[in-house]
PDB file of N, CA and C in Angstrom:
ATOM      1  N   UNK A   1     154.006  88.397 121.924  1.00  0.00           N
ATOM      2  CA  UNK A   1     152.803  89.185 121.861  1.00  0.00           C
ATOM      3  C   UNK A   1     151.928  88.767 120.677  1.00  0.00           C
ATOM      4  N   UNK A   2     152.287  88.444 119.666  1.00  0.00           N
ATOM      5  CA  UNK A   2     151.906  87.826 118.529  1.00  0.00           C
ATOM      6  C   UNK A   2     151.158  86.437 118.912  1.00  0.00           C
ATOM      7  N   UNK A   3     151.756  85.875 119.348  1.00  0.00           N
ATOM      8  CA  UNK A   3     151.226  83.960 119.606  1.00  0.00           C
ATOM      9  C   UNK A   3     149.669  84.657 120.284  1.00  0.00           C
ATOM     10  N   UNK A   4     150.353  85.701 121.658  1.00  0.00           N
ATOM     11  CA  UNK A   4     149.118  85.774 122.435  1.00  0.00           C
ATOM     12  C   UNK A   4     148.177  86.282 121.525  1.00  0.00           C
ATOM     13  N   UNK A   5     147.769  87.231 120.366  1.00  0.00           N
ATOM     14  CA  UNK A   5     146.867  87.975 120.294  1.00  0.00           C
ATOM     15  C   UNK A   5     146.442  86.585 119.277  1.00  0.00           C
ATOM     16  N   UNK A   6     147.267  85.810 118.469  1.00  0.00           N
ATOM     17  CA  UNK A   6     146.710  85.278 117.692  1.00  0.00           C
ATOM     18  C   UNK A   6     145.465  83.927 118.170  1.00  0.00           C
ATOM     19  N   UNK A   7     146.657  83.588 119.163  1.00  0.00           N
ATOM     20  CA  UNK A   7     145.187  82.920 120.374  1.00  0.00           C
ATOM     21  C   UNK A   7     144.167  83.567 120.540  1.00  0.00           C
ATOM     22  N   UNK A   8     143.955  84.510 121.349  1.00  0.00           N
ATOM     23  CA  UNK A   8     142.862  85.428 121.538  1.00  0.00           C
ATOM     24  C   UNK A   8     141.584  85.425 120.554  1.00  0.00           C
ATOM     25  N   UNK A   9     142.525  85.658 118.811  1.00  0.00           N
ATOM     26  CA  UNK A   9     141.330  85.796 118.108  1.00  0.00           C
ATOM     27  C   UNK A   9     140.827  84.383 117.647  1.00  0.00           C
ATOM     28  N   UNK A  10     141.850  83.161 117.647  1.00  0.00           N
ATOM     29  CA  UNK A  10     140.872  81.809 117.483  1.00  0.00           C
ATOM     30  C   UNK A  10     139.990  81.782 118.582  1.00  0.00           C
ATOM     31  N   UNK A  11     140.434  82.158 119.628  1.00  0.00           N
ATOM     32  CA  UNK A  11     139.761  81.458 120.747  1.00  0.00           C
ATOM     33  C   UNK A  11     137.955  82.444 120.688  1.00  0.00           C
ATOM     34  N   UNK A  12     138.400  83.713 120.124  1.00  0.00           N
ATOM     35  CA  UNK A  12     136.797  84.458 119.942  1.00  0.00           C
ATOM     36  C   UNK A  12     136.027  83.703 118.517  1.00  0.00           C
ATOM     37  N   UNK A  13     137.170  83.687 118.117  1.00  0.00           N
ATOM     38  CA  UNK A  13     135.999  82.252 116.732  1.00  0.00           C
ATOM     39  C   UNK A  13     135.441  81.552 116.756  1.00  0.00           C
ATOM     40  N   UNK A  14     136.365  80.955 117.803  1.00  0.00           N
ATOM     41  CA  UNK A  14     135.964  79.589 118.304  1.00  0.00           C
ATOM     42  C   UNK A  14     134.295  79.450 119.039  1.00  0.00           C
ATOM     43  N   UNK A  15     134.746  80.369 120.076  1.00  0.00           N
ATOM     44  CA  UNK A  15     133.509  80.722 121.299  1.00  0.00           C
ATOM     45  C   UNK A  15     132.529  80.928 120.727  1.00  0.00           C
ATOM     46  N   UNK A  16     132.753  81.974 119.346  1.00  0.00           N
ATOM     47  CA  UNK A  16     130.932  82.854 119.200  1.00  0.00           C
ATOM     48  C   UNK A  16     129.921  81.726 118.617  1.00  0.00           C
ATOM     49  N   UNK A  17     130.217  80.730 118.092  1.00  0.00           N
ATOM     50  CA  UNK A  17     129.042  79.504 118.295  1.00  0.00           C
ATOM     51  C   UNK A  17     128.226  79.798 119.209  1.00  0.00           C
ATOM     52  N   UNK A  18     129.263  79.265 119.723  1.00  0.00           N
ATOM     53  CA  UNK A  18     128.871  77.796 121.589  1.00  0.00           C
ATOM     54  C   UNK A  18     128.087  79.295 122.225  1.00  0.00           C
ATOM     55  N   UNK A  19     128.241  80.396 121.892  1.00  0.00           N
ATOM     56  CA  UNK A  19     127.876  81.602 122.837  1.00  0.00           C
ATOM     57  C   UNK A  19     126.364  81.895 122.009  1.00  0.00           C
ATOM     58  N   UNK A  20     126.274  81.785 120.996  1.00  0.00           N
ATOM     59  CA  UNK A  20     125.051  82.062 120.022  1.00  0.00           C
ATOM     60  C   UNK A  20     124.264  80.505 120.478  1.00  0.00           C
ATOM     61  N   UNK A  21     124.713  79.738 120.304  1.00  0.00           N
ATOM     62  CA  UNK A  21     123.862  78.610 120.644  1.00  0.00           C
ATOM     63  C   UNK A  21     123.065  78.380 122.036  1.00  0.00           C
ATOM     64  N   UNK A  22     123.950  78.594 123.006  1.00  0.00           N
ATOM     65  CA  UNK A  22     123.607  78.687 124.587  1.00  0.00           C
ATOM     66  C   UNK A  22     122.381  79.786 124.536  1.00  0.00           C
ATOM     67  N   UNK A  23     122.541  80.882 123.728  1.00  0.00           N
ATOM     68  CA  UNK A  23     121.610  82.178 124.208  1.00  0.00           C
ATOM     69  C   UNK A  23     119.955  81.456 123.074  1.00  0.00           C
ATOM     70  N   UNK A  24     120.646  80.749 122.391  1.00  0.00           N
ATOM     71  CA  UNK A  24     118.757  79.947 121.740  1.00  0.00           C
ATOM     72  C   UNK A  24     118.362  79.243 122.430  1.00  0.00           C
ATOM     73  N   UNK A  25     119.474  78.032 122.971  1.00  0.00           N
ATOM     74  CA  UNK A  25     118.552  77.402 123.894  1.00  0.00           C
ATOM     75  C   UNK A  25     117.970  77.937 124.952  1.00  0.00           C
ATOM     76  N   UNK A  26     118.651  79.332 125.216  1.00  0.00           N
ATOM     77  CA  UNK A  26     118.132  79.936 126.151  1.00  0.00           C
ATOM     78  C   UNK A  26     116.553  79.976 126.306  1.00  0.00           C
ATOM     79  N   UNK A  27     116.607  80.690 125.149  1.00  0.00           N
ATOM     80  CA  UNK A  27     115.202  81.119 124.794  1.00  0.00           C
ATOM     81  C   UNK A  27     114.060  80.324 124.387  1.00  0.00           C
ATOM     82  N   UNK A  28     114.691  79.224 123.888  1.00  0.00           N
ATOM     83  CA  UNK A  28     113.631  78.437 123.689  1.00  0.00           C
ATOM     84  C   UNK A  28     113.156  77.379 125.363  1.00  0.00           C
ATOM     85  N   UNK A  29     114.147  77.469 126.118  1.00  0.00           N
ATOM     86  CA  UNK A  29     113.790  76.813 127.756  1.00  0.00           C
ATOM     87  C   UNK A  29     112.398  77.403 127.674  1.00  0.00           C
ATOM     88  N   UNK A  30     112.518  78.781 127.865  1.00  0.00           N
ATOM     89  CA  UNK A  30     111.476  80.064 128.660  1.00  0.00           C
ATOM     90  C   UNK A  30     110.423  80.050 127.473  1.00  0.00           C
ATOM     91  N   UNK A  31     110.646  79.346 126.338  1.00  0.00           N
ATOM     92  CA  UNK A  31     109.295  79.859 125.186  1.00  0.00           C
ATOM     93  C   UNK A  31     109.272  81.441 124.968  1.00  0.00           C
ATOM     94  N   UNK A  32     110.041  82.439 125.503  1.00  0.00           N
ATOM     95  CA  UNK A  32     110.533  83.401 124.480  1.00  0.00           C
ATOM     96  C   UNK A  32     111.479  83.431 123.134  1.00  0.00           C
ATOM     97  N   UNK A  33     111.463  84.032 122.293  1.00  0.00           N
ATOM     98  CA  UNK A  33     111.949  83.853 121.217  1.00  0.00           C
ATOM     99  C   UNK A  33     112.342  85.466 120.514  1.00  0.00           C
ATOM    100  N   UNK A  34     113.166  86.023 119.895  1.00  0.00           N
ATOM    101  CA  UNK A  34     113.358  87.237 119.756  1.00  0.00           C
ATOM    102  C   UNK A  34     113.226  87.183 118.075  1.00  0.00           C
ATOM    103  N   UNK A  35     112.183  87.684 117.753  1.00  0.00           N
ATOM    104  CA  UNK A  35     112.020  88.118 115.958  1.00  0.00           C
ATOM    105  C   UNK A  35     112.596  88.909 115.424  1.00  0.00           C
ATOM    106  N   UNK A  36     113.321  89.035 114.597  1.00  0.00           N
ATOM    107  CA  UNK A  36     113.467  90.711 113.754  1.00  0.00           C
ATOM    108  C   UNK A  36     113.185  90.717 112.720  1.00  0.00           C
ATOM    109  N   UNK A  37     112.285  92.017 112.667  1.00  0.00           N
ATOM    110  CA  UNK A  37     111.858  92.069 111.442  1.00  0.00           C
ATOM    111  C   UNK A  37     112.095  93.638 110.652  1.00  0.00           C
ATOM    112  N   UNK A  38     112.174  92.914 109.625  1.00  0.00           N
ATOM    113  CA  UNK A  38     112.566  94.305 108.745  1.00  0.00           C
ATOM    114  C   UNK A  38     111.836  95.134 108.125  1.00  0.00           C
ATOM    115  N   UNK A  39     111.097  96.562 107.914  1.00  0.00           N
ATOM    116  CA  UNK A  39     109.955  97.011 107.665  1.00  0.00           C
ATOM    117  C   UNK A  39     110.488  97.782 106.145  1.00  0.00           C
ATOM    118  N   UNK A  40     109.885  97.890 105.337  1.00  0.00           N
ATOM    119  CA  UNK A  40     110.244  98.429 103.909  1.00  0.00           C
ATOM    120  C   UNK A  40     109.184  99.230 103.821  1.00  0.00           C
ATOM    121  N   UNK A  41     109.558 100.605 103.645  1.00  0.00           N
ATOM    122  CA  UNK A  41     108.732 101.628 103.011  1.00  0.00           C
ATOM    123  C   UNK A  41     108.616 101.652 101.331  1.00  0.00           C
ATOM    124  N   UNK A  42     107.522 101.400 100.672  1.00  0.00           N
ATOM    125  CA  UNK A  42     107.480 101.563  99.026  1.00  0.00           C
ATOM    126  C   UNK A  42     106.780 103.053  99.181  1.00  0.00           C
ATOM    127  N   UNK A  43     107.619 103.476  97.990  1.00  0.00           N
ATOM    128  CA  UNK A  43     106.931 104.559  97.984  1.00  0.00           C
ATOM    129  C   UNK A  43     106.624 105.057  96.276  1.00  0.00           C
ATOM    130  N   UNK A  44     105.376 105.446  96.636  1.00  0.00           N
ATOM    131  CA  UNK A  44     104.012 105.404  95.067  1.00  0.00           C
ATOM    132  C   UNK A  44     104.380 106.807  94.486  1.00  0.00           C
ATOM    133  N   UNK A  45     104.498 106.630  93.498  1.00  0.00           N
ATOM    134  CA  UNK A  45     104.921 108.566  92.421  1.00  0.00           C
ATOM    135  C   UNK A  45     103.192 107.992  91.329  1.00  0.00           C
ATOM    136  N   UNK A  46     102.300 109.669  91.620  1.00  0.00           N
ATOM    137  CA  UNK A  46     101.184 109.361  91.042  1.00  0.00           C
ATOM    138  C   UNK A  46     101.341 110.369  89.766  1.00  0.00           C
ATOM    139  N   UNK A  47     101.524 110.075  88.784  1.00  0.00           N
ATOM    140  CA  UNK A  47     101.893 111.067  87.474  1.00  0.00           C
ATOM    141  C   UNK A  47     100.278 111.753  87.195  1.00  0.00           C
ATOM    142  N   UNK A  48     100.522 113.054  87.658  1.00  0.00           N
ATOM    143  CA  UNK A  48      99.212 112.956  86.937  1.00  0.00           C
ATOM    144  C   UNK A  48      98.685 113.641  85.748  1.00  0.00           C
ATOM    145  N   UNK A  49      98.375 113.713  84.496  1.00  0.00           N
ATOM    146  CA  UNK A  49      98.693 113.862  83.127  1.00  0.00           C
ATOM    147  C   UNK A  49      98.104 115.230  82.853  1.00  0.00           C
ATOM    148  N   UNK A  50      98.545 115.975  82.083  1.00  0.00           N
ATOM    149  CA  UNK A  50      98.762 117.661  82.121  1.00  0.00           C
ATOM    150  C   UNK A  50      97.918 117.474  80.327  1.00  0.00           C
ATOM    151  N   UNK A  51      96.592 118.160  80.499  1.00  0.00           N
ATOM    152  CA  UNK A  51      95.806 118.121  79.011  1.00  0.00           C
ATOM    153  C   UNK A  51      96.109 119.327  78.889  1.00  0.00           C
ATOM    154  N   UNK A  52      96.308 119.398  77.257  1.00  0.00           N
ATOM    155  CA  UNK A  52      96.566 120.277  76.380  1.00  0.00           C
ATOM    156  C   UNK A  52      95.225 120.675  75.165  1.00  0.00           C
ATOM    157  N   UNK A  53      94.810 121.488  74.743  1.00  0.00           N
ATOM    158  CA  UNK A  53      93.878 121.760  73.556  1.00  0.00           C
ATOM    159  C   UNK A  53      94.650 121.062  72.449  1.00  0.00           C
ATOM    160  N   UNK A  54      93.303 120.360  71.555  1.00  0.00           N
ATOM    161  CA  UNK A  54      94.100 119.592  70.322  1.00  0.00           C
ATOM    162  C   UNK A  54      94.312 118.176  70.818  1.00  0.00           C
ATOM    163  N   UNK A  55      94.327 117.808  71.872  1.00  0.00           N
ATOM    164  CA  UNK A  55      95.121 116.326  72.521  1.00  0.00           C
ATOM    165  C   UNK A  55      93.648 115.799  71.996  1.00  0.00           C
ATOM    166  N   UNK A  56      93.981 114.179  72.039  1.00  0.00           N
ATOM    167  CA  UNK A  56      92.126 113.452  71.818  1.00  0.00           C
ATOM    168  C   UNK A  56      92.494 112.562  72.857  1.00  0.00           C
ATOM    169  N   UNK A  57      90.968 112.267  73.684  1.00  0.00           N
ATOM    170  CA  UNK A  57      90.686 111.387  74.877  1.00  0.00           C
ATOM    171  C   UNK A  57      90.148 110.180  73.990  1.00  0.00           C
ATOM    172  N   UNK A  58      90.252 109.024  73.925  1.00  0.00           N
ATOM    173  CA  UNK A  58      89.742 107.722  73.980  1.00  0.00           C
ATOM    174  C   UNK A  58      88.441 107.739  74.649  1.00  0.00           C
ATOM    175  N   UNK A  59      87.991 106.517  73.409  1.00  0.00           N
ATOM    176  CA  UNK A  59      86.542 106.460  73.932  1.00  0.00           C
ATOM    177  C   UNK A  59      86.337 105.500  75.294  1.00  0.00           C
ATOM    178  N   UNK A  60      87.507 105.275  75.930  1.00  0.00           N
ATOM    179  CA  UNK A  60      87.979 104.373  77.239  1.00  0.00           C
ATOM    180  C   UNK A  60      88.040 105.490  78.158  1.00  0.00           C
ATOM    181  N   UNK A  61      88.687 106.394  78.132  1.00  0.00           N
ATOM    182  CA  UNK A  61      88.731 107.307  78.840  1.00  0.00           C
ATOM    183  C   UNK A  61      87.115 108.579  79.351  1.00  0.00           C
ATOM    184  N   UNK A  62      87.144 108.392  77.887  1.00  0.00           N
ATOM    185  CA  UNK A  62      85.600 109.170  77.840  1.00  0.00           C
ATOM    186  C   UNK A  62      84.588 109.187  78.813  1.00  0.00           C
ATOM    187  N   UNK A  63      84.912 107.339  78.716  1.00  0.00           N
ATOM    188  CA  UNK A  63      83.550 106.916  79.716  1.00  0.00           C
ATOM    189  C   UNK A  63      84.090 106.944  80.883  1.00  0.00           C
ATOM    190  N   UNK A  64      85.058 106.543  81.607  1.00  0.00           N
ATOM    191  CA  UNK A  64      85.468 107.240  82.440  1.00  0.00           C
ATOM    192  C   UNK A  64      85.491 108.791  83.476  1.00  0.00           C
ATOM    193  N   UNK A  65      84.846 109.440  82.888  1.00  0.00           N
ATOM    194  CA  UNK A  65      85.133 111.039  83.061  1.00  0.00           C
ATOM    195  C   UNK A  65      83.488 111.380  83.616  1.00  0.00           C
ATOM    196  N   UNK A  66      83.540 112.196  84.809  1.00  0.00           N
ATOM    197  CA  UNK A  66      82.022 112.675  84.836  1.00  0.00           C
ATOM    198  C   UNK A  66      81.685 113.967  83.748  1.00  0.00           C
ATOM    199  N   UNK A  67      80.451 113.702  83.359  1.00  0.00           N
ATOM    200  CA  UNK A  67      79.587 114.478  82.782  1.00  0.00           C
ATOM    201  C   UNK A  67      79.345 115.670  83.882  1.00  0.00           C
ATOM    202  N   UNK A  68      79.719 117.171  83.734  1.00  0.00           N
ATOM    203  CA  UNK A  68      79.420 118.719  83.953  1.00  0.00           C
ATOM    204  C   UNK A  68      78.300 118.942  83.171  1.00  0.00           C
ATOM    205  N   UNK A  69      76.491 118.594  83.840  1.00  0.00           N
ATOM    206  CA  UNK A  69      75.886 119.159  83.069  1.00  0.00           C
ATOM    207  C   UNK A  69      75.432 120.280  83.324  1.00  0.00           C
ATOM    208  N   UNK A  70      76.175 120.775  84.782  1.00  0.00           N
ATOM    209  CA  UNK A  70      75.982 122.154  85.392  1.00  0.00           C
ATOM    210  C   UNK A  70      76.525 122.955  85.354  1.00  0.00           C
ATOM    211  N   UNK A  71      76.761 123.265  84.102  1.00  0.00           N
ATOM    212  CA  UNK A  71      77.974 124.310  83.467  1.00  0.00           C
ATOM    213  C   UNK A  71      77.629 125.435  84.195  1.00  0.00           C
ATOM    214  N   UNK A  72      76.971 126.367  84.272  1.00  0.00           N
ATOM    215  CA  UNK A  72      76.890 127.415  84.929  1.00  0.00           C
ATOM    216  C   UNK A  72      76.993 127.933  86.297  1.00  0.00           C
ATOM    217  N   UNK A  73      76.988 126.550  86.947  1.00  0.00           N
ATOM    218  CA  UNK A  73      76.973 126.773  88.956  1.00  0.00           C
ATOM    219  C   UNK A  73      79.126 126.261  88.792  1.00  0.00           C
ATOM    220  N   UNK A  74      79.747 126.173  87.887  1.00  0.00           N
ATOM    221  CA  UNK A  74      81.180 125.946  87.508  1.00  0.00           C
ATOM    222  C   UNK A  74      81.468 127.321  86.736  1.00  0.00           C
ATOM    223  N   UNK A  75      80.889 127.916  86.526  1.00  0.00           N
ATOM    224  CA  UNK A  75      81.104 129.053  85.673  1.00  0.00           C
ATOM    225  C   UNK A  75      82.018 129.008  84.560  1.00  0.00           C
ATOM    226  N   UNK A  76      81.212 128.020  83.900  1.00  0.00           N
ATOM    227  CA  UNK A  76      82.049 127.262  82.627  1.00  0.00           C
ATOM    228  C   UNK A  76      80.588 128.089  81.075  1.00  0.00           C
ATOM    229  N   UNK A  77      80.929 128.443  79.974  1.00  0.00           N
ATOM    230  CA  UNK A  77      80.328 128.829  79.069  1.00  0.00           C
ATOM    231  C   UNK A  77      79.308 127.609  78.349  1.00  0.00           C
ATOM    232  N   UNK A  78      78.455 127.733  78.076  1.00  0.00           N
ATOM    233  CA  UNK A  78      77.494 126.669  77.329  1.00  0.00           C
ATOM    234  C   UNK A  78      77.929 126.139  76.254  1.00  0.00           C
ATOM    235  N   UNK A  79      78.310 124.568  76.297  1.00  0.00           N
ATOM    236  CA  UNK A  79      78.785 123.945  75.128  1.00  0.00           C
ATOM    237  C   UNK A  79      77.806 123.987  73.825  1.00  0.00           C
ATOM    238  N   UNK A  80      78.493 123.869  72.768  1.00  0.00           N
ATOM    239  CA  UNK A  80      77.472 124.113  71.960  1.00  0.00           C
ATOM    240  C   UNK A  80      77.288 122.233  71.419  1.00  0.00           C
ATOM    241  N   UNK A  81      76.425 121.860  70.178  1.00  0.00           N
ATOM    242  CA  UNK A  81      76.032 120.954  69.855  1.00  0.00           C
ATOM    243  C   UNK A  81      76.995 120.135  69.622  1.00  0.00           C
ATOM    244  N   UNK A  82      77.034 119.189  70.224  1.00  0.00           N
ATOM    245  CA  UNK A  82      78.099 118.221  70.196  1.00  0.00           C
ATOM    246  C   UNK A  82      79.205 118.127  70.622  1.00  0.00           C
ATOM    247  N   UNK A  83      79.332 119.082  71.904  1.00  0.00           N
ATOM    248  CA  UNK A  83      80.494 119.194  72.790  1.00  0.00           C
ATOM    249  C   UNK A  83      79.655 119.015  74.207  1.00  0.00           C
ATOM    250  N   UNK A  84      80.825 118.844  74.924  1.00  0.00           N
ATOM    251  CA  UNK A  84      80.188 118.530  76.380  1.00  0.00           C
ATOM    252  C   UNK A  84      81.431 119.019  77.492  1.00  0.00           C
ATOM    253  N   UNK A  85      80.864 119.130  78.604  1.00  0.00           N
ATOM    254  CA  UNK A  85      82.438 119.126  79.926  1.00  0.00           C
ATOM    255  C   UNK A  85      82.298 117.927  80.445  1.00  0.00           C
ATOM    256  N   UNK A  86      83.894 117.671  80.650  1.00  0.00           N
ATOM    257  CA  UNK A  86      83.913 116.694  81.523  1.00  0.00           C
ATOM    258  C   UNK A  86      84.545 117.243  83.070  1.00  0.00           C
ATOM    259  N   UNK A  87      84.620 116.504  84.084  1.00  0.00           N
ATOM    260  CA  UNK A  87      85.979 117.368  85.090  1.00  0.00           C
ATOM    261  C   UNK A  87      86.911 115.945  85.005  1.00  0.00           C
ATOM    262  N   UNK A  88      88.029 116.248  84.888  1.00  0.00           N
ATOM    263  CA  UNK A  88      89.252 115.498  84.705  1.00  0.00           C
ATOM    264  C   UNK A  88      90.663 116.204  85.991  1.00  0.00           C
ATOM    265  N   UNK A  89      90.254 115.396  87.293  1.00  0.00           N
ATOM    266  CA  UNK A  89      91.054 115.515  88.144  1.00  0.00           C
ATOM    267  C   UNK A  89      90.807 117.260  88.991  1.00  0.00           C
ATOM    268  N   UNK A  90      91.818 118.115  88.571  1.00  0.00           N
ATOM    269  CA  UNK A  90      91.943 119.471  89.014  1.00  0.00           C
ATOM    270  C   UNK A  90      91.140 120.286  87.761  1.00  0.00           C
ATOM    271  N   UNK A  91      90.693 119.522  87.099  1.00  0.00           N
ATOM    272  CA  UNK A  91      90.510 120.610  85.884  1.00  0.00           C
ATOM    273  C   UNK A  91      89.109 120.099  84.753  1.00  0.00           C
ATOM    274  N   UNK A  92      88.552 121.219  84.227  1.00  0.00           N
ATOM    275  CA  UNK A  92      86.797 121.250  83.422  1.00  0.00           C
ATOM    276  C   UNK A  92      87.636 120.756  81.769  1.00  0.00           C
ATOM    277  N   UNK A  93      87.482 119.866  80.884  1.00  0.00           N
ATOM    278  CA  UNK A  93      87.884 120.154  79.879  1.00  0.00           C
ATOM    279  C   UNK A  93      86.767 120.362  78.714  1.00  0.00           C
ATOM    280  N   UNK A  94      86.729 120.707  77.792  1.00  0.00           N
ATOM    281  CA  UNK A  94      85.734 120.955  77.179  1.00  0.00           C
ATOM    282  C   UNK A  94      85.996 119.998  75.748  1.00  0.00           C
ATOM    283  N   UNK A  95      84.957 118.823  75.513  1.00  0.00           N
ATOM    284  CA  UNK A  95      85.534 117.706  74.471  1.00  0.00           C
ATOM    285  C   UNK A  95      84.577 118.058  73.209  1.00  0.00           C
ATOM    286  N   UNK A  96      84.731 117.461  72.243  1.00  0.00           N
ATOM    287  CA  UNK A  96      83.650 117.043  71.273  1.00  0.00           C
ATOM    288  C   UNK A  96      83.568 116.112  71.805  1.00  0.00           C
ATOM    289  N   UNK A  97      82.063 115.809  71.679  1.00  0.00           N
ATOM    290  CA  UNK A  97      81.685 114.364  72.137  1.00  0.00           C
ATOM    291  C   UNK A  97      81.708 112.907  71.469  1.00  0.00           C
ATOM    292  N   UNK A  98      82.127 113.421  69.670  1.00  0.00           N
ATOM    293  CA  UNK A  98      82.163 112.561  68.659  1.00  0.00           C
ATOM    294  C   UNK A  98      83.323 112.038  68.717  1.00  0.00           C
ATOM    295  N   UNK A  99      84.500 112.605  68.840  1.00  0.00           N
ATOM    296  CA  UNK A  99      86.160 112.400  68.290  1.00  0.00           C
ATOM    297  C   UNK A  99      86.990 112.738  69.711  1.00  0.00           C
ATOM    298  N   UNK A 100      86.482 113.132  70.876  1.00  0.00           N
ATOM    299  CA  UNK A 100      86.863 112.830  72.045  1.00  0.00           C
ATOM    300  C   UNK A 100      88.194 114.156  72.022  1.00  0.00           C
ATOM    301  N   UNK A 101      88.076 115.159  71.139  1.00  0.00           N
ATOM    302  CA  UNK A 101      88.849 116.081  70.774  1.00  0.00           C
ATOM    303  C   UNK A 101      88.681 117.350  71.598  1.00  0.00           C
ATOM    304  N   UNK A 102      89.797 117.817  72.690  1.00  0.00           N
ATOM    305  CA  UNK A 102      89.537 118.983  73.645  1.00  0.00           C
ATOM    306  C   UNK A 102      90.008 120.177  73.007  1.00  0.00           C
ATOM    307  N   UNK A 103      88.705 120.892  73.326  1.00  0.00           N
ATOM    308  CA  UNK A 103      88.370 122.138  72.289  1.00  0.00           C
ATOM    309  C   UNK A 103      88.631 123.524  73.284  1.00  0.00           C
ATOM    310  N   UNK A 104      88.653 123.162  74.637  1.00  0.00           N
ATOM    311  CA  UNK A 104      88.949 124.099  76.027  1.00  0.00           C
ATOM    312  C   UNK A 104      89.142 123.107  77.077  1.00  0.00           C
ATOM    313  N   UNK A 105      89.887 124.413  78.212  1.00  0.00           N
ATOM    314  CA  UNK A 105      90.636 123.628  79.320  1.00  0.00           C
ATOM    315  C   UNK A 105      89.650 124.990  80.151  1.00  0.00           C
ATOM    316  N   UNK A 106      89.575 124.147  81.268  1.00  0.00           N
ATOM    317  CA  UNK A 106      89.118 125.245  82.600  1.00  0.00           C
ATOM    318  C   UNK A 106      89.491 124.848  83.744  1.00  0.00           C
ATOM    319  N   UNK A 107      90.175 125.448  84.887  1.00  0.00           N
ATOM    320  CA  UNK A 107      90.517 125.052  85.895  1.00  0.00           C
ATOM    321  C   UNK A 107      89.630 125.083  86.769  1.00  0.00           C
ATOM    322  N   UNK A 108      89.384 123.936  87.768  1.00  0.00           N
ATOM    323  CA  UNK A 108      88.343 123.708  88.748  1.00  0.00           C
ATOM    324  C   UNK A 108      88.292 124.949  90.003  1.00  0.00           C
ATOM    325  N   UNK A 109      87.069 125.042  90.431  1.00  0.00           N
ATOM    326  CA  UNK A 109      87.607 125.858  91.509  1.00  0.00           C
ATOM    327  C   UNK A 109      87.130 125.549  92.888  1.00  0.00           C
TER     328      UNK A 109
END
């Protein structure tokens, strides 16, 4: 029983070539051809940064940021001289405009 099974499994060793080979030429007779392809999902984490009063924005960032000069249709309070709003994502922050220093936070609505 041994001899037999051990035959058996050369003889499937042997074969799966000649059996893989026959099924390409197959395919290539007919000009079908079978692709596989493998699809990879990446997947993106967007951090998005939580301002605090006291924090300072860069003058890179600064320019970046729209100008709120419609403080009142936002129902945001009138900056005084030398402060301004910006909106930063979900949220109004209220900067000096000199030192890029947030003096208030307001949530968008």
């Amino acid at each position: 029983m041994k001899k037999f099974l051990s035959l058996l499994m050369a003889a499937t060793v042997l074969a799966a070539p000649m059996a893989a080979q026959a099924q390409s030429r197959h395919d290539d007779r007919h000009g079908h051809r079978t692709i596989e392809r493998s699809v990879t999902t990446k997947k993106v984490i967007i951090k998005k940064h939580r301002w605090d009063r006291g924090q300072r924005l860069s003058a890179k960032e600064r320019r970046h940021f729209v100008d709120r000069r419609d403080y009142r249709r936002h129902n945001l309070r009138e900056p005084r001289r030398g402060e301004r709003w910006v909106r930063v994502d979900n949220q109004y922050l209220l900067i000096n405009a000199v030192s890029g220093l947030i003096i208030g936070l307001s949530a968008a609505r």
